[in-house]
ModelCIF file with pLDDT and N, C-alpha, C, O atoms, coordinates in Angstrom:
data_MODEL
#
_entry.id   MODEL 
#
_entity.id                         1 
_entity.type                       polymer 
_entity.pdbx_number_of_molecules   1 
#
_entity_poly.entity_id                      1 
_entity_poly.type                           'polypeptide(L)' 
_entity_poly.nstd_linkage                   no 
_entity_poly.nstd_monomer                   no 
_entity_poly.pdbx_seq_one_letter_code       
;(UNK)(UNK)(UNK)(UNK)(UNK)(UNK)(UNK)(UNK)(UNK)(UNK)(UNK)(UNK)(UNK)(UNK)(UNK)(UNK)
(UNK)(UNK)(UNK)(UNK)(UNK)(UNK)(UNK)(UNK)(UNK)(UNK)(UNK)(UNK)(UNK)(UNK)(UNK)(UNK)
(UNK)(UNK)(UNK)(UNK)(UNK)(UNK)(UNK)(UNK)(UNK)(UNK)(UNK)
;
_entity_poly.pdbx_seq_one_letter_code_can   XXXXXXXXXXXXXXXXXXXXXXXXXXXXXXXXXXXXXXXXXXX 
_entity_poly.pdbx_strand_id                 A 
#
loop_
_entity_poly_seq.entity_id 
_entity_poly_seq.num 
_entity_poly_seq.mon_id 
_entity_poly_seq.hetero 
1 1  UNK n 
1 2  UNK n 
1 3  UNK n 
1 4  UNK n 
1 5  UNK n 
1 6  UNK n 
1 7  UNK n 
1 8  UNK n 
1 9  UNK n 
1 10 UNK n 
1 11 UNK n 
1 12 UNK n 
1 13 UNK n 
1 14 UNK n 
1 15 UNK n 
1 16 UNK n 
1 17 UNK n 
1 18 UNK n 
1 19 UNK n 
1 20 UNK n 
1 21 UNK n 
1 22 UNK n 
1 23 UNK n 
1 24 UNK n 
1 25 UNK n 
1 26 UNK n 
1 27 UNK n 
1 28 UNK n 
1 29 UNK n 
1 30 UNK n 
1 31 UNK n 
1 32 UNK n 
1 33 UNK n 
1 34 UNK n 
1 35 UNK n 
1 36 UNK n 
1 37 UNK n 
1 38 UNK n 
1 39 UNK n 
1 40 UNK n 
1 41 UNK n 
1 42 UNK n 
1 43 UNK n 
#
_struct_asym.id          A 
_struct_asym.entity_id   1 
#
loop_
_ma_qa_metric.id 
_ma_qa_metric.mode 
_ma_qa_metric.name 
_ma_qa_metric.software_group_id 
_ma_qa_metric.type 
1 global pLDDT . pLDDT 
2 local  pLDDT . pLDDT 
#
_ma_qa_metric_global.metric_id      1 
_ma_qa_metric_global.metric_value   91.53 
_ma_qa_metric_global.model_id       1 
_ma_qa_metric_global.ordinal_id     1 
#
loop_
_ma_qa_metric_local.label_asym_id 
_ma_qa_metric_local.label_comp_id 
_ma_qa_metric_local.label_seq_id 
_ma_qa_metric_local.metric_id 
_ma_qa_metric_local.metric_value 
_ma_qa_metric_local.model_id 
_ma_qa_metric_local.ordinal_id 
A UNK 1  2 93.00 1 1  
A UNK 2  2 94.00 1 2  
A UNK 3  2 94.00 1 3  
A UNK 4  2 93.00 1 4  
A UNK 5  2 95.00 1 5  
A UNK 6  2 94.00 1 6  
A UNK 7  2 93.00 1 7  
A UNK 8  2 91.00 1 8  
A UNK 9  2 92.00 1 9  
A UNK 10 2 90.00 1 10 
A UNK 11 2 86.00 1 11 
A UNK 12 2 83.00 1 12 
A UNK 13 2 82.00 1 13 
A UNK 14 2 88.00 1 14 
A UNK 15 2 88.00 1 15 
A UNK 16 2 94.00 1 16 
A UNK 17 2 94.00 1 17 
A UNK 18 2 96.00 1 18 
A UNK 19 2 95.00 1 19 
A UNK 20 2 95.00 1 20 
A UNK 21 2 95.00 1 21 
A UNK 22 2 93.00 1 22 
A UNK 23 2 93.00 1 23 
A UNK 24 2 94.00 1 24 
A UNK 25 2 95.00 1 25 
A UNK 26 2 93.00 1 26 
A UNK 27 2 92.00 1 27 
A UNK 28 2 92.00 1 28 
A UNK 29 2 91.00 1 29 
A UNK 30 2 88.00 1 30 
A UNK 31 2 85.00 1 31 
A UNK 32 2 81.00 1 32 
A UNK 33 2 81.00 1 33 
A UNK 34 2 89.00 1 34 
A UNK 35 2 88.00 1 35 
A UNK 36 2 93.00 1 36 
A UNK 37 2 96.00 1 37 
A UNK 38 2 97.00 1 38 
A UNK 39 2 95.00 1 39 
A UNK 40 2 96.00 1 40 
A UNK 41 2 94.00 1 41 
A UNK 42 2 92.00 1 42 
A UNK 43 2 93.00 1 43 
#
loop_
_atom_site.group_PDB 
_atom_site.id 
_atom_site.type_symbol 
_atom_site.label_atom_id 
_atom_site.label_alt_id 
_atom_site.label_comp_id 
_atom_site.label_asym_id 
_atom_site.label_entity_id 
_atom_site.label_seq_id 
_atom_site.pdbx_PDB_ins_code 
_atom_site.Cartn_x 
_atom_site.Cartn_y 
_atom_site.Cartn_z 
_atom_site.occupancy 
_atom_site.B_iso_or_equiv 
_atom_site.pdbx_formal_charge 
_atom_site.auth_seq_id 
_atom_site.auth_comp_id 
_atom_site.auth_asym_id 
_atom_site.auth_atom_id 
_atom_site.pdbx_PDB_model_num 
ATOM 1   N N  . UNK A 1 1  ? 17.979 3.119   -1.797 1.00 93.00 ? 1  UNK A N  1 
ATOM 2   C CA . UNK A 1 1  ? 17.599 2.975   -0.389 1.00 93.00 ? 1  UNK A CA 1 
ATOM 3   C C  . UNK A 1 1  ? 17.190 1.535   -0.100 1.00 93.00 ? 1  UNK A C  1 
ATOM 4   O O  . UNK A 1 1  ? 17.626 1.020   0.929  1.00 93.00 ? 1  UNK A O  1 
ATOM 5   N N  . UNK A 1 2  ? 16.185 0.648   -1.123 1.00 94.00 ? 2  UNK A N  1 
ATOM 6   C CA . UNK A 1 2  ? 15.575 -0.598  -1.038 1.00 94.00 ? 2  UNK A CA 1 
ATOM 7   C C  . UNK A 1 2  ? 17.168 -0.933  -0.289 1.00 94.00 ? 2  UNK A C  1 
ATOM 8   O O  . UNK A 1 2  ? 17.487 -0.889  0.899  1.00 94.00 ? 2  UNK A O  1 
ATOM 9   N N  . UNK A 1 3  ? 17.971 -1.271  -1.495 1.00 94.00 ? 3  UNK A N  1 
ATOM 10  C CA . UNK A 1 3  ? 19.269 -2.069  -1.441 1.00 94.00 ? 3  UNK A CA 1 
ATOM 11  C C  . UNK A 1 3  ? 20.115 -2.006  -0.468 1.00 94.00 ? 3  UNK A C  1 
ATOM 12  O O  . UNK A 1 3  ? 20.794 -2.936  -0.034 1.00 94.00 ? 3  UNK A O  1 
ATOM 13  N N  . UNK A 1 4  ? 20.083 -0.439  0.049  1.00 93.00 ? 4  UNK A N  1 
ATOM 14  C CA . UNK A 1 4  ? 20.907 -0.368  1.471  1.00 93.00 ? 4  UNK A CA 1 
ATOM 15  C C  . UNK A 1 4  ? 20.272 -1.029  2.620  1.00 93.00 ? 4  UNK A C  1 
ATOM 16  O O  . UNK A 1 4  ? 20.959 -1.609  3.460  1.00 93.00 ? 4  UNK A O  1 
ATOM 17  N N  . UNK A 1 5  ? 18.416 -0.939  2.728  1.00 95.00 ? 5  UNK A N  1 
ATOM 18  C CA . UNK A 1 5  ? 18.125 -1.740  3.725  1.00 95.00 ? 5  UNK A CA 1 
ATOM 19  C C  . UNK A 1 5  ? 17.826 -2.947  3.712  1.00 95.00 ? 5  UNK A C  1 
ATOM 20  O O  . UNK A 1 5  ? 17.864 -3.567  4.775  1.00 95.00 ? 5  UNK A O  1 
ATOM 21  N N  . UNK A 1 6  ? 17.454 -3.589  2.521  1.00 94.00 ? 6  UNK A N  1 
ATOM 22  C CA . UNK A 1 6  ? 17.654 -5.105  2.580  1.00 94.00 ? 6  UNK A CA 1 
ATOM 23  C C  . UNK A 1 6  ? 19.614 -5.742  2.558  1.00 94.00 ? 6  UNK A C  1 
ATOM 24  O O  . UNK A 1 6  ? 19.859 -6.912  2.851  1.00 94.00 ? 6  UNK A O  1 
ATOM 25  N N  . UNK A 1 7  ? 20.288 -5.154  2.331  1.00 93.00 ? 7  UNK A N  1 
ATOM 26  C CA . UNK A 1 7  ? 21.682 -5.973  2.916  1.00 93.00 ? 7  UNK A CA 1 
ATOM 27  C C  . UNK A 1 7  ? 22.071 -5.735  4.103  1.00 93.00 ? 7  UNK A C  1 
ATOM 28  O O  . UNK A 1 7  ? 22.924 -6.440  4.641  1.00 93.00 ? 7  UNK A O  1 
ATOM 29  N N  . UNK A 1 8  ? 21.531 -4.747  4.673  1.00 91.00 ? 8  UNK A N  1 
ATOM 30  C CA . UNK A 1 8  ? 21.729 -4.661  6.107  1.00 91.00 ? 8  UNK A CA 1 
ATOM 31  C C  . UNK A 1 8  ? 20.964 -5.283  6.936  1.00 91.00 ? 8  UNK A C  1 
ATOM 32  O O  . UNK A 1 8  ? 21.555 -5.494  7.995  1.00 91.00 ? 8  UNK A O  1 
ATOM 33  N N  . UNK A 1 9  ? 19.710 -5.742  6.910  1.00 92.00 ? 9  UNK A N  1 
ATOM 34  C CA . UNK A 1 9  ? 18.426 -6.558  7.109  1.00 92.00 ? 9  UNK A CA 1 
ATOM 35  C C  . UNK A 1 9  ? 19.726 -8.017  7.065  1.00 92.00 ? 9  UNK A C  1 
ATOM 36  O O  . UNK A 1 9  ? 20.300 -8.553  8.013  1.00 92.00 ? 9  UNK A O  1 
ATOM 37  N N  . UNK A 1 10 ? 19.811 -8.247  5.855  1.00 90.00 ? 10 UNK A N  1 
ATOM 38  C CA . UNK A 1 10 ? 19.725 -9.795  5.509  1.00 90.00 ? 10 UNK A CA 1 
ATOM 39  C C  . UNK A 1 10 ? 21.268 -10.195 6.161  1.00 90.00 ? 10 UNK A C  1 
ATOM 40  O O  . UNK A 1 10 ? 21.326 -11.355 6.569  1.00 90.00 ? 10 UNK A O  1 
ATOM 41  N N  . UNK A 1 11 ? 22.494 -9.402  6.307  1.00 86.00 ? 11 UNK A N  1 
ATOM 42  C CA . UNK A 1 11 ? 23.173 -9.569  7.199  1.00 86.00 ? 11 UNK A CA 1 
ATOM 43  C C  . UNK A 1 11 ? 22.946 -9.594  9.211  1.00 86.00 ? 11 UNK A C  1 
ATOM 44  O O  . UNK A 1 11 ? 23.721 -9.644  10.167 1.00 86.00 ? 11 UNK A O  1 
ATOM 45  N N  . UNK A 1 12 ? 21.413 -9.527  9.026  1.00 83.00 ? 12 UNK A N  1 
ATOM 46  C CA . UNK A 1 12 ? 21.272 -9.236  10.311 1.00 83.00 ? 12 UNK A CA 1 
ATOM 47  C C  . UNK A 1 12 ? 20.551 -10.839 10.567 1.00 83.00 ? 12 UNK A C  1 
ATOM 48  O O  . UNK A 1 12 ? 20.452 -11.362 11.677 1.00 83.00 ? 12 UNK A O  1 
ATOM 49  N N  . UNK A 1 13 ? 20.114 -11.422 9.341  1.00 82.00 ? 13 UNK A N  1 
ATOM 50  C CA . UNK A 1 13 ? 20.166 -12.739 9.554  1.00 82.00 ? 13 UNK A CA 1 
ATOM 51  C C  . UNK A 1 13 ? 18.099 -12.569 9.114  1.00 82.00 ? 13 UNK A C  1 
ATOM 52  O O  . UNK A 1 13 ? 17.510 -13.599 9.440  1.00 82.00 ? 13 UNK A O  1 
ATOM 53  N N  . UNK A 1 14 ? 17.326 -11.666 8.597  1.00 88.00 ? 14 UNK A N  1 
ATOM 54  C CA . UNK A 1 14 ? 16.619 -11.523 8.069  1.00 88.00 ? 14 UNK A CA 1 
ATOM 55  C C  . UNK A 1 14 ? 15.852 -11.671 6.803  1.00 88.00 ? 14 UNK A C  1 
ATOM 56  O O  . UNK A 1 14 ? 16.367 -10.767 6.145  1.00 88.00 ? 14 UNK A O  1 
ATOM 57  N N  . UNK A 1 15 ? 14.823 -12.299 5.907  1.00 88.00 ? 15 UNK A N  1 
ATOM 58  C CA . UNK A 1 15 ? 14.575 -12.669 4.800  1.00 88.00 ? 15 UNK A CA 1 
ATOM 59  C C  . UNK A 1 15 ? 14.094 -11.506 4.439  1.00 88.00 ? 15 UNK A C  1 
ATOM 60  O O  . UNK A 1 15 ? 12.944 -11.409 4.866  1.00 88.00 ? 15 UNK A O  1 
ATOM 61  N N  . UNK A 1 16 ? 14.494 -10.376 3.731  1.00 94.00 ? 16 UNK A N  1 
ATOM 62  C CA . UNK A 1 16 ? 13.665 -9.219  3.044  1.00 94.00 ? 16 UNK A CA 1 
ATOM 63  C C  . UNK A 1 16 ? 13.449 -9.583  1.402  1.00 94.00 ? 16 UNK A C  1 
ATOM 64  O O  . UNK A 1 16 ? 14.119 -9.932  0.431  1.00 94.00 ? 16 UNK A O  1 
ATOM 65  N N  . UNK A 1 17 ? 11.919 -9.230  1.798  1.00 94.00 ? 17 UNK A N  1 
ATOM 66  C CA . UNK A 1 17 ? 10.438 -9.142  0.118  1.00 94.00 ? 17 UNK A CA 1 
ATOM 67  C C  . UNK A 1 17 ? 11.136 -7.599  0.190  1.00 94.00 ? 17 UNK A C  1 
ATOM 68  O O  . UNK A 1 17 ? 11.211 -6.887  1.191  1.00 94.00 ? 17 UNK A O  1 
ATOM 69  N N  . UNK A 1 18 ? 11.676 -7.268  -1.321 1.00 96.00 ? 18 UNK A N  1 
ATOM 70  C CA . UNK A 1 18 ? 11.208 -5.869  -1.730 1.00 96.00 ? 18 UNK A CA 1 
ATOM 71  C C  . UNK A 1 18 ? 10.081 -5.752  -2.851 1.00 96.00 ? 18 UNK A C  1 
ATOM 72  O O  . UNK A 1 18 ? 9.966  -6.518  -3.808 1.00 96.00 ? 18 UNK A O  1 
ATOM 73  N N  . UNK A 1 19 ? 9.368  -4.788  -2.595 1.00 95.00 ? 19 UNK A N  1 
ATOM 74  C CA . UNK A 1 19 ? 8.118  -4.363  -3.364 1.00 95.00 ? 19 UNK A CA 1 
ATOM 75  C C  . UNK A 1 19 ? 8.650  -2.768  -3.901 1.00 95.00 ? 19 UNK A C  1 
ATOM 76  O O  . UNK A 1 19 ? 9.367  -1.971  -3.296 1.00 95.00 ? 19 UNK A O  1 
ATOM 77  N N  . UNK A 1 20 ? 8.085  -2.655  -5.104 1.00 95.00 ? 20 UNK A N  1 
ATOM 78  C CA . UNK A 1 20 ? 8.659  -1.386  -5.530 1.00 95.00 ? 20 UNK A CA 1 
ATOM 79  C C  . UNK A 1 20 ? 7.520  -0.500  -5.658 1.00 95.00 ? 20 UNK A C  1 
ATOM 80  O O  . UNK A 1 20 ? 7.606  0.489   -6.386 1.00 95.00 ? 20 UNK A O  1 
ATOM 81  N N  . UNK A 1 21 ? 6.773  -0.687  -5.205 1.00 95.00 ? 21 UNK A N  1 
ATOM 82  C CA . UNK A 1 21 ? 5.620  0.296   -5.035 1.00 95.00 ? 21 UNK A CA 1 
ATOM 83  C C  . UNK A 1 21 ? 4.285  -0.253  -4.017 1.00 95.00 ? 21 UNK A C  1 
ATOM 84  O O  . UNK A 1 21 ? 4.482  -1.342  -3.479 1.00 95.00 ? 21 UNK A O  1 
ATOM 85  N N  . UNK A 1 22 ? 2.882  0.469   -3.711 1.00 93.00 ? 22 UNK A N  1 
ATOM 86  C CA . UNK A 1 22 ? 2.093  -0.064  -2.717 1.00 93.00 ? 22 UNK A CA 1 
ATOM 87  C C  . UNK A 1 22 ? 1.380  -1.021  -3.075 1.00 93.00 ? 22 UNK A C  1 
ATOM 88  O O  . UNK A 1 22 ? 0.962  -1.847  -2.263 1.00 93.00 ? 22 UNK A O  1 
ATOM 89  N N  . UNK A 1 23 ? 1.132  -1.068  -4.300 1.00 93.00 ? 23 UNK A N  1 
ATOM 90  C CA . UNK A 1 23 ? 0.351  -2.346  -4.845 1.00 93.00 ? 23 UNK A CA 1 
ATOM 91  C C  . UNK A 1 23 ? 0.806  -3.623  -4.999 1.00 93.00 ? 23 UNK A C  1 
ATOM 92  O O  . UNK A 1 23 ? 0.213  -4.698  -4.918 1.00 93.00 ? 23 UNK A O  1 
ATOM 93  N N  . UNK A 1 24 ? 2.531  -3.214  -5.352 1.00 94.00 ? 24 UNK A N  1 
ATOM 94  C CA . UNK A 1 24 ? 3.143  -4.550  -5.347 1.00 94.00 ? 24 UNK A CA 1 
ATOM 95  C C  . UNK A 1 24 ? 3.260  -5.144  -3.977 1.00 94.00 ? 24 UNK A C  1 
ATOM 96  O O  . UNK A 1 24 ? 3.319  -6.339  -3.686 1.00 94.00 ? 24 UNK A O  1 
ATOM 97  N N  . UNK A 1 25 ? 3.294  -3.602  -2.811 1.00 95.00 ? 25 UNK A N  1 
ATOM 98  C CA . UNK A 1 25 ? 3.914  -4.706  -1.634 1.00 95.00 ? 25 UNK A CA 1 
ATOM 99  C C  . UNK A 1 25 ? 2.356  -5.195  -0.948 1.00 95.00 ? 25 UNK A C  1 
ATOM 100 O O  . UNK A 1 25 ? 2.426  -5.995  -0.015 1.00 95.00 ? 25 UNK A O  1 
ATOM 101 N N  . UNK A 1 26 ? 0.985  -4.737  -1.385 1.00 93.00 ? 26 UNK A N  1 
ATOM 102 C CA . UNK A 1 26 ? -0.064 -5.109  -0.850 1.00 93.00 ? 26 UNK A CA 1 
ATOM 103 C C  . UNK A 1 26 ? -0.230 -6.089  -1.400 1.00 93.00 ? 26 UNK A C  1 
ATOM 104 O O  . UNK A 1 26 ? -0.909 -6.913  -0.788 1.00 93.00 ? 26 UNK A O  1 
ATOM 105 N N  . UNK A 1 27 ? 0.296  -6.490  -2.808 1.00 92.00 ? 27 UNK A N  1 
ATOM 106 C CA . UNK A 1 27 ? -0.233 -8.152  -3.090 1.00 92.00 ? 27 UNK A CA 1 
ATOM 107 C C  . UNK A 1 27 ? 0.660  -9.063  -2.830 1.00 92.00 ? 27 UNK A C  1 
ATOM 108 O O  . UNK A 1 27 ? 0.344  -10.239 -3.005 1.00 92.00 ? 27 UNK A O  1 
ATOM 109 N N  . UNK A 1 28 ? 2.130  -8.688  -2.297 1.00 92.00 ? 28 UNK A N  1 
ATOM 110 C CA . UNK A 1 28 ? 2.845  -9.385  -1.226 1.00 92.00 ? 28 UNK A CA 1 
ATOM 111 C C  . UNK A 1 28 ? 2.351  -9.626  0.020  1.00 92.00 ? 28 UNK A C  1 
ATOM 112 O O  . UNK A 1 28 ? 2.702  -10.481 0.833  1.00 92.00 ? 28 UNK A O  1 
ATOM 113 N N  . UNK A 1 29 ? 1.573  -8.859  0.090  1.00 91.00 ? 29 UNK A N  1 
ATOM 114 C CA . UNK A 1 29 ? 1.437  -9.320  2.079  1.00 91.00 ? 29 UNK A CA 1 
ATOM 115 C C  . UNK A 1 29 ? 0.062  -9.908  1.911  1.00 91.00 ? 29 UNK A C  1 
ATOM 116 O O  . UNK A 1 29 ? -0.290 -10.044 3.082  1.00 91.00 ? 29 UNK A O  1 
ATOM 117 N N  . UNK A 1 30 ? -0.964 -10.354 1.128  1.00 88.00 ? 30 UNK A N  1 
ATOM 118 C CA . UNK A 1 30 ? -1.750 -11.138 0.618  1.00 88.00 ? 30 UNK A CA 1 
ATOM 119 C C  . UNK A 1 30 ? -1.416 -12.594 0.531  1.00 88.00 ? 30 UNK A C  1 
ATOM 120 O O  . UNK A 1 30 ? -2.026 -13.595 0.909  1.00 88.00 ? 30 UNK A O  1 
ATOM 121 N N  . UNK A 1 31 ? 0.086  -12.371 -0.267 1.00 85.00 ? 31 UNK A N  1 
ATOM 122 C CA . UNK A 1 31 ? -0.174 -13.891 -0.505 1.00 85.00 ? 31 UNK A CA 1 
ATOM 123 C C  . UNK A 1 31 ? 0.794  -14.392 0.031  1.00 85.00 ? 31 UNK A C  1 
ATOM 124 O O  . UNK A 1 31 ? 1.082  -15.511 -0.395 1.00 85.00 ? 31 UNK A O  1 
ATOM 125 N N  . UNK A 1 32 ? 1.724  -13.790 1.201  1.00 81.00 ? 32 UNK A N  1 
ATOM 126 C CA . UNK A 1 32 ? 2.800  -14.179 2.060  1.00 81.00 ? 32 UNK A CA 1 
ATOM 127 C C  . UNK A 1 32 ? 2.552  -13.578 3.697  1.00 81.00 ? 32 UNK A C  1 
ATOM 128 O O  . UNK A 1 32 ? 1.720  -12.754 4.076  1.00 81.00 ? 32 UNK A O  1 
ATOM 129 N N  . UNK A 1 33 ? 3.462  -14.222 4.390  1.00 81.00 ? 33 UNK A N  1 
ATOM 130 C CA . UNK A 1 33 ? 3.508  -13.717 5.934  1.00 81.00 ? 33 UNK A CA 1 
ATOM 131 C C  . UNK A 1 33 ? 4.404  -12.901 6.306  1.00 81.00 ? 33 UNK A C  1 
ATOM 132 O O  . UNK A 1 33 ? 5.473  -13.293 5.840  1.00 81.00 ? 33 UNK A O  1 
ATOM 133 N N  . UNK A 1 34 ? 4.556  -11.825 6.995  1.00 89.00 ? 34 UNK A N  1 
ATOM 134 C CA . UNK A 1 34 ? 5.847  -11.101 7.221  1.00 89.00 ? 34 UNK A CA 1 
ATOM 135 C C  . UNK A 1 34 ? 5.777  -10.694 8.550  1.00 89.00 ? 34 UNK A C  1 
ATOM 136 O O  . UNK A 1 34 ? 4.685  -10.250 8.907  1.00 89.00 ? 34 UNK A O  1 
ATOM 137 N N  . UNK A 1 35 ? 7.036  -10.753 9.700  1.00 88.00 ? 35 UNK A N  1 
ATOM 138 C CA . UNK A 1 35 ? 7.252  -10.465 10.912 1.00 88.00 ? 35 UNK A CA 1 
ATOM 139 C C  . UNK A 1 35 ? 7.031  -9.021  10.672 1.00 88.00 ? 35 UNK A C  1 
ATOM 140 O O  . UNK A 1 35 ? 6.298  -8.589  11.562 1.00 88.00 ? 35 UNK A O  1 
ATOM 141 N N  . UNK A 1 36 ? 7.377  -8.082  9.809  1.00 93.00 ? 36 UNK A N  1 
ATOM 142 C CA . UNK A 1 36 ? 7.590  -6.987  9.853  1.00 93.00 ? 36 UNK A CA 1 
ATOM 143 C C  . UNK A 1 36 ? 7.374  -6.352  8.412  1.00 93.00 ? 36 UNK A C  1 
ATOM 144 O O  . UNK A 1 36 ? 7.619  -6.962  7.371  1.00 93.00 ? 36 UNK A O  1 
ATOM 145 N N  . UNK A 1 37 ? 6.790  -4.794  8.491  1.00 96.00 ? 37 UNK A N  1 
ATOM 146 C CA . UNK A 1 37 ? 6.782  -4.180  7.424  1.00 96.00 ? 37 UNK A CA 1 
ATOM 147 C C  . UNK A 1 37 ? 7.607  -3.006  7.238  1.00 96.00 ? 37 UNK A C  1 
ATOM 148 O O  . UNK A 1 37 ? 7.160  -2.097  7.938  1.00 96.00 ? 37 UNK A O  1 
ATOM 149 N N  . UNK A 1 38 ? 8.533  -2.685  6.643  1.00 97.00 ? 38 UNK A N  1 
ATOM 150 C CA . UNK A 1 38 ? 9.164  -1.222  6.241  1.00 97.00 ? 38 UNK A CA 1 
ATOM 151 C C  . UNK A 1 38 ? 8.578  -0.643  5.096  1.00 97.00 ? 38 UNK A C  1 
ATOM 152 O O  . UNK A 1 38 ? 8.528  -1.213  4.006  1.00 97.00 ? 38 UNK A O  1 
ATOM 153 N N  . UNK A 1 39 ? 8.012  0.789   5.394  1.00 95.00 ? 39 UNK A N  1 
ATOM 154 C CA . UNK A 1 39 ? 7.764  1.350   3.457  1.00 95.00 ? 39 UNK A CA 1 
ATOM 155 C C  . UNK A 1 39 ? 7.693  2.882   3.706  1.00 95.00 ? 39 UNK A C  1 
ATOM 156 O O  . UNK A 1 39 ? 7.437  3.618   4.659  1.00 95.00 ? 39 UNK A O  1 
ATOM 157 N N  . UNK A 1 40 ? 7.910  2.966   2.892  1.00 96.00 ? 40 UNK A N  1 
ATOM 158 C CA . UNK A 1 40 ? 8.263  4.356   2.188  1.00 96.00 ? 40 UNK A CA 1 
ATOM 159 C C  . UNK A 1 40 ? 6.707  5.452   2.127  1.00 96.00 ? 40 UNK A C  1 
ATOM 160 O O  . UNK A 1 40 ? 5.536  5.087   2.227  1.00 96.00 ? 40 UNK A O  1 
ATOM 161 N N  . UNK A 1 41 ? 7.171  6.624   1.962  1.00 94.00 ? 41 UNK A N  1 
ATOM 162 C CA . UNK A 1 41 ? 5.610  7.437   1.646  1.00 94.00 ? 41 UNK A CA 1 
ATOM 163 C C  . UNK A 1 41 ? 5.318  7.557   0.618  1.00 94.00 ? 41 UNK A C  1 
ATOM 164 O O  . UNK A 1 41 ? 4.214  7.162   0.241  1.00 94.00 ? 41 UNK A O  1 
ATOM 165 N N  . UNK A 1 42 ? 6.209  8.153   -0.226 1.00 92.00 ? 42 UNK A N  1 
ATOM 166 C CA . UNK A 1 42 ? 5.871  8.259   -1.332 1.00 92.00 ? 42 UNK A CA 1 
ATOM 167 C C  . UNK A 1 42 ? 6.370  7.617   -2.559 1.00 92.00 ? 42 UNK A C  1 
ATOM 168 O O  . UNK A 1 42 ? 7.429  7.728   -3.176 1.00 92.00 ? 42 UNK A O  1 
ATOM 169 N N  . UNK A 1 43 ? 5.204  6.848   -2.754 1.00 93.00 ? 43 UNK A N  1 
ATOM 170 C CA . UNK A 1 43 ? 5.783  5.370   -3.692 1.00 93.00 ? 43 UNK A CA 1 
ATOM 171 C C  . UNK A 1 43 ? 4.170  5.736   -5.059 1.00 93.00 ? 43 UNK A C  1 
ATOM 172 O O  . UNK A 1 43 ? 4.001  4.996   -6.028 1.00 93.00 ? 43 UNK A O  1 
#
């Protein structure tokens, strides 16, 4: 799923962070900026 929505994202002219779980993507958005968040429930 990551992979289907980051190439469709990044053909849309978008920089997608994937995080593979909540901790990884909470210490992404710590130490980076993001227009936008997508995530999953159960991670």
């Amino acid at each position: 799923i990551a992979s289907i929505v980051k190439h469709r994202l990044t053909r849309e002219g978008f920089e997608v962070h994937h995080a593979p779980d909540g901790e990884e993507a909470l210490r992404m958005a710590k130490t980076g900026t993001y227009s936008l968040v997508i995530l999953d429930v159960k991670m």
